[in-house]
N, C-alpha and C. Protein backbone atom coordinates (compact mmCIF):
# COMPACT_ATOMS: atom_id res chain seq x y z
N UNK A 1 -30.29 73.86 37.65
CA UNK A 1 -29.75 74.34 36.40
C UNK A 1 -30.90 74.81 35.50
N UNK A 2 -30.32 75.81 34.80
CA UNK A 2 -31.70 76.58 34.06
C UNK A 2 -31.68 75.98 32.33
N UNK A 3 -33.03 75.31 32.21
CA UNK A 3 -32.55 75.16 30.82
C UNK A 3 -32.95 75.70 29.74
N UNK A 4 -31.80 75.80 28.39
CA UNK A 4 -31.71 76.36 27.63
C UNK A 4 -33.00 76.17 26.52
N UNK A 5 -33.84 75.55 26.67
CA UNK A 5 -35.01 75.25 25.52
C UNK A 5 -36.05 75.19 26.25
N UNK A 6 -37.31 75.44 25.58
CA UNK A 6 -38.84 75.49 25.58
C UNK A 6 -39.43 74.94 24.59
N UNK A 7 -40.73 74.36 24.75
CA UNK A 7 -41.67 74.30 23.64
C UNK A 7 -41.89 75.15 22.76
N UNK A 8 -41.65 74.70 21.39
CA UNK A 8 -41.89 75.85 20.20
C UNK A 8 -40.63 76.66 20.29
N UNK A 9 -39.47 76.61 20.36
CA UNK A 9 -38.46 76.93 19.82
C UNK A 9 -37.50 76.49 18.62
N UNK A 10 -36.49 76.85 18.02
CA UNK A 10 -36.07 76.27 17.11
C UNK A 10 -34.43 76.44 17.49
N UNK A 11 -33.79 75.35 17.72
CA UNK A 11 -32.68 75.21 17.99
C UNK A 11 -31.60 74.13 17.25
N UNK A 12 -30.26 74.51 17.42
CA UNK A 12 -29.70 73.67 16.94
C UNK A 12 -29.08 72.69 17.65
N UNK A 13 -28.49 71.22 17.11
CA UNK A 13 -28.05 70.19 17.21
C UNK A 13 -26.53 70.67 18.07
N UNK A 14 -26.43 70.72 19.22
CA UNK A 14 -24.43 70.99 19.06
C UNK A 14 -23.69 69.50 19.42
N UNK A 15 -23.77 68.53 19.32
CA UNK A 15 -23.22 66.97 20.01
C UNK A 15 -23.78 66.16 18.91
N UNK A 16 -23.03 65.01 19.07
CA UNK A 16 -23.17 63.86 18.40
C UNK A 16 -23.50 63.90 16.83
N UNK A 17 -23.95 63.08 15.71
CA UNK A 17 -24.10 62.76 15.23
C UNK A 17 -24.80 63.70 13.74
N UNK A 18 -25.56 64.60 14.36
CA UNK A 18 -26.60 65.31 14.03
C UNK A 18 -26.32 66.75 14.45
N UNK A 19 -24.73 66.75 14.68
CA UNK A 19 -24.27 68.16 15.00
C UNK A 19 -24.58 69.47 12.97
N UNK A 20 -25.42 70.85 14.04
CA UNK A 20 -25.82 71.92 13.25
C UNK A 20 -27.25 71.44 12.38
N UNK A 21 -27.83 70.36 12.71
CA UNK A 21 -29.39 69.94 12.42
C UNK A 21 -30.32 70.87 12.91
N UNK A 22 -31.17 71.80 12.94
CA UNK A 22 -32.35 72.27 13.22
C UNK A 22 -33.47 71.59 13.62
N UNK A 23 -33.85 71.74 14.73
CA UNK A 23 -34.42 71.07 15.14
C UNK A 23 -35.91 72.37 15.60
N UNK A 24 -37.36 71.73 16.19
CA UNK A 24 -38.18 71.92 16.49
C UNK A 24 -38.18 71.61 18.05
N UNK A 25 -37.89 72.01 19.19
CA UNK A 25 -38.49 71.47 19.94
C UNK A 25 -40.18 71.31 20.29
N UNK A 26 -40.58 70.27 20.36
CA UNK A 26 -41.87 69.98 20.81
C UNK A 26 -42.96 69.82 22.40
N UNK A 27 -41.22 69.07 22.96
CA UNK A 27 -42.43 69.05 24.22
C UNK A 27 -41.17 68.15 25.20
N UNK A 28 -41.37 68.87 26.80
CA UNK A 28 -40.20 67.87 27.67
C UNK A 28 -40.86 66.24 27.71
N UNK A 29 -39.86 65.57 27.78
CA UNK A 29 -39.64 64.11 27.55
C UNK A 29 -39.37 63.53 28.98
N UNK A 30 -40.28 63.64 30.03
CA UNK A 30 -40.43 63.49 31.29
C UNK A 30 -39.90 61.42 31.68
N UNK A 31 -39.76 60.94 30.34
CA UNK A 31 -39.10 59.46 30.72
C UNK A 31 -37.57 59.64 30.51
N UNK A 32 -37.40 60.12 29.85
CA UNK A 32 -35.78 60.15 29.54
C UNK A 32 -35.20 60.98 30.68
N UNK A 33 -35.57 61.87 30.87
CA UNK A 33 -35.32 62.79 31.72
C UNK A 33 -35.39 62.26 33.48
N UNK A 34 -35.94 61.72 33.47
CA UNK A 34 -35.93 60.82 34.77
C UNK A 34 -35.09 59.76 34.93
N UNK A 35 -34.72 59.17 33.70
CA UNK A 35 -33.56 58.06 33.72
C UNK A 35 -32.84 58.50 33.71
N UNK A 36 -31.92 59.79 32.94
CA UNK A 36 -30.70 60.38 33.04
C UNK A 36 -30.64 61.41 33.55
N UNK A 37 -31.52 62.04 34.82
CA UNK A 37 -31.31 62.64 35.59
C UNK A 37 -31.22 64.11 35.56
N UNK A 38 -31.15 64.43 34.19
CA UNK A 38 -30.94 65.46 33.38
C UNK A 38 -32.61 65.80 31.99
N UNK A 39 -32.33 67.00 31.84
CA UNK A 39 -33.59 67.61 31.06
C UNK A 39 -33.63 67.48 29.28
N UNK A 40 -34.53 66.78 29.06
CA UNK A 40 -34.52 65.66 27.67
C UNK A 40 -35.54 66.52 27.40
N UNK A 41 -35.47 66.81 25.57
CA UNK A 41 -36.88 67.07 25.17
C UNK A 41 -37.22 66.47 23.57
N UNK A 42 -38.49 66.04 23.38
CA UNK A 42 -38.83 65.50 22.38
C UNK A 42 -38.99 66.68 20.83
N UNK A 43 -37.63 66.22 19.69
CA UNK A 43 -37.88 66.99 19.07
C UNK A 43 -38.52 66.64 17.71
N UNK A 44 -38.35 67.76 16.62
CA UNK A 44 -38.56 67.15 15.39
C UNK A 44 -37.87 68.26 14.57
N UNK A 45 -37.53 67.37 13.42
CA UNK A 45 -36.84 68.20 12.58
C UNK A 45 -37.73 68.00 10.95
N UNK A 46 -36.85 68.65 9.84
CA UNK A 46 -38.00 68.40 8.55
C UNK A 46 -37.23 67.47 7.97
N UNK A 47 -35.87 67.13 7.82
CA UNK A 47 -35.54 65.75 7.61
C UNK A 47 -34.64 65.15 8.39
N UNK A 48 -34.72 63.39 7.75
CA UNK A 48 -34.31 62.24 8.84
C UNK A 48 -33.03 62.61 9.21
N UNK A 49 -33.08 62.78 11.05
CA UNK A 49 -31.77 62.33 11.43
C UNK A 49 -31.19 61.01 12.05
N UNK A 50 -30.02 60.60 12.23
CA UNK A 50 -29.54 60.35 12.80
C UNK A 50 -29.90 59.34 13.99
N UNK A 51 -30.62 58.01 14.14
CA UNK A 51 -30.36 58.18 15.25
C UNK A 51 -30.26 56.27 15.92
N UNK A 52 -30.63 56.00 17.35
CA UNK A 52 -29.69 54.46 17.20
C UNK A 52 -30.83 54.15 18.11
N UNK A 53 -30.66 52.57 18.56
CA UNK A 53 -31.66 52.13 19.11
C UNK A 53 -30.63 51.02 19.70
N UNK A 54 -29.66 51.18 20.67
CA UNK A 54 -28.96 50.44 20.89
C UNK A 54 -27.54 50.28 19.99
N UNK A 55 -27.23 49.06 19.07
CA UNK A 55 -26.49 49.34 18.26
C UNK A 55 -26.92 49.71 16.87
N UNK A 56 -28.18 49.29 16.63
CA UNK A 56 -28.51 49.96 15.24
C UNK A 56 -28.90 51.43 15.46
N UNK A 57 -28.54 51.49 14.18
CA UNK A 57 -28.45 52.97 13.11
C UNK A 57 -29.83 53.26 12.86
N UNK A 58 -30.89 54.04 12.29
CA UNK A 58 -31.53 54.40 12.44
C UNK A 58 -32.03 55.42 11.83
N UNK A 59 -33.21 56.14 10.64
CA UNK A 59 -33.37 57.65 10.71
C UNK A 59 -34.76 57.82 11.23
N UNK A 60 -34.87 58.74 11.98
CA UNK A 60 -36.23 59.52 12.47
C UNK A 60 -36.15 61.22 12.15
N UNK A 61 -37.83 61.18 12.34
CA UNK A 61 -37.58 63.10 11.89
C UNK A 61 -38.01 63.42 13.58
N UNK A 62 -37.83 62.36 14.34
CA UNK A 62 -37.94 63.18 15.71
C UNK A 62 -37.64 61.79 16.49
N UNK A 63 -37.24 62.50 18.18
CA UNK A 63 -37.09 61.88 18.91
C UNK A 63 -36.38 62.99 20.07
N UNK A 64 -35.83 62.01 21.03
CA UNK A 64 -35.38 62.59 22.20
C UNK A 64 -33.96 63.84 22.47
N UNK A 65 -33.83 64.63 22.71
CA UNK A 65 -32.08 64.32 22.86
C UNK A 65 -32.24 65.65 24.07
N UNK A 66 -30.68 65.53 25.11
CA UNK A 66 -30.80 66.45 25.80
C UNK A 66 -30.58 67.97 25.44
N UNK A 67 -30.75 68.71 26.20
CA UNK A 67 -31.49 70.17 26.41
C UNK A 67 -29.90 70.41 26.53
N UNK A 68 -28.96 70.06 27.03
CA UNK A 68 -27.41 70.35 26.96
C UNK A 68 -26.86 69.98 25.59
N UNK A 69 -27.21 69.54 25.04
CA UNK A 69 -27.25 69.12 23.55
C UNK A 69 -27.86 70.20 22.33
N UNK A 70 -28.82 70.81 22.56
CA UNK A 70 -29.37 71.92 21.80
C UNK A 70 -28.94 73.42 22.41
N UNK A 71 -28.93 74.24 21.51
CA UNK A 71 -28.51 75.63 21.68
C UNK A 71 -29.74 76.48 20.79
N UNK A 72 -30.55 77.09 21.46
CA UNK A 72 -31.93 77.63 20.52
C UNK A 72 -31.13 78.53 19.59
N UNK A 73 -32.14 78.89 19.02
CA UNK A 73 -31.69 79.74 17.59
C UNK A 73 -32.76 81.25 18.22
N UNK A 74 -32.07 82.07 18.58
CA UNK A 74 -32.82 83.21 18.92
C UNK A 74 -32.25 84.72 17.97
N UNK A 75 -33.35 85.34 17.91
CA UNK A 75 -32.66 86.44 17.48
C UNK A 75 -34.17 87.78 17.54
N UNK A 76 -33.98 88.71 17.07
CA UNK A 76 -34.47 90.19 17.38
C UNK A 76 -36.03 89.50 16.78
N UNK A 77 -36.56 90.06 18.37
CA UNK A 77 -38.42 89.68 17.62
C UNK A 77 -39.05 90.70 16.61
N UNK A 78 -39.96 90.10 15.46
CA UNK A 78 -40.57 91.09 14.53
C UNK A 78 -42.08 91.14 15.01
N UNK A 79 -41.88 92.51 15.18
CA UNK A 79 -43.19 92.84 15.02
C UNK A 79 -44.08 93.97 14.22
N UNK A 80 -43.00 94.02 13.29
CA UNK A 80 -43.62 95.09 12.33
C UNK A 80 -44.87 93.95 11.43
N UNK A 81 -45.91 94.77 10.99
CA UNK A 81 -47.04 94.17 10.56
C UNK A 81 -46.73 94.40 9.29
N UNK A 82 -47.32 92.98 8.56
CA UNK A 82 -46.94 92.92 7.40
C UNK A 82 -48.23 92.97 6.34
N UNK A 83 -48.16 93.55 5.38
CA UNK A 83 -49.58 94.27 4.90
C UNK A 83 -49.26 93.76 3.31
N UNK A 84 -50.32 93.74 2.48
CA UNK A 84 -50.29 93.06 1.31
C UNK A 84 -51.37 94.79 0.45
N UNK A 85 -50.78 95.58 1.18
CA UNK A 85 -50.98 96.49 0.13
C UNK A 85 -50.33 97.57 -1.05
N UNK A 86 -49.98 96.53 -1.81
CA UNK A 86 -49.22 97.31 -3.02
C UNK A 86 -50.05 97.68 -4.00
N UNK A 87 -49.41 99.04 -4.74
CA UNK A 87 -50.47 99.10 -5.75
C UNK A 87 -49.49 99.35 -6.73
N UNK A 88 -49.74 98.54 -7.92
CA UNK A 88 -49.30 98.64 -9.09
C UNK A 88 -49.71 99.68 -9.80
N UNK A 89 -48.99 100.19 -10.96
CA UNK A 89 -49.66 101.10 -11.82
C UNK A 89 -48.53 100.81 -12.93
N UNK A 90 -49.36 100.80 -14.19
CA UNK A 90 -48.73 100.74 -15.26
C UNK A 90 -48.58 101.71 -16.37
């Protein structure tokens, strides 16, 4: 199965708790991902979500969640160069 995220993307939350959160992905999560058999990646976001440690509740600005769980945020690349030359005149 091909998955939907990479390092350095920005995607959103679609499941659980923390559904439409923005997230950072950072980097695959090669322990989780081996226990559930499925493709985990370590993220971060800019504020606390959501999250449990068993039965407690919890906020972190990062942690694990699966790659079937996020949907990246893509759209038209810029590459027009951006220039800081204005000239005023009064």
């Amino acid at each position: 199965m091909t998955n939907r995220c990479h390092p350095g993307v920005l995607a959103y939350i679609t499941r659980g708790p923390n559904v439409d959160a923005i997230v950072t992905v950072v980097e695959f999560d090669a322990e989780w991902s081996a226990i559930e058999k499925r493709t985990f990646w370590i993220v971060e976001a800019r504020s606390a979500l959501k999250a449990f440690v068993g039965d407690l509740e919890c906020r972190s600005v990062s942690g694990s969640i699966a790659d079937a769980n996020l949907r990246p945020i893509s759209g038209v690349p810029v590459n027009d160069e951006v220039t800081d030359d204005l000239e005023i005149t009064a």
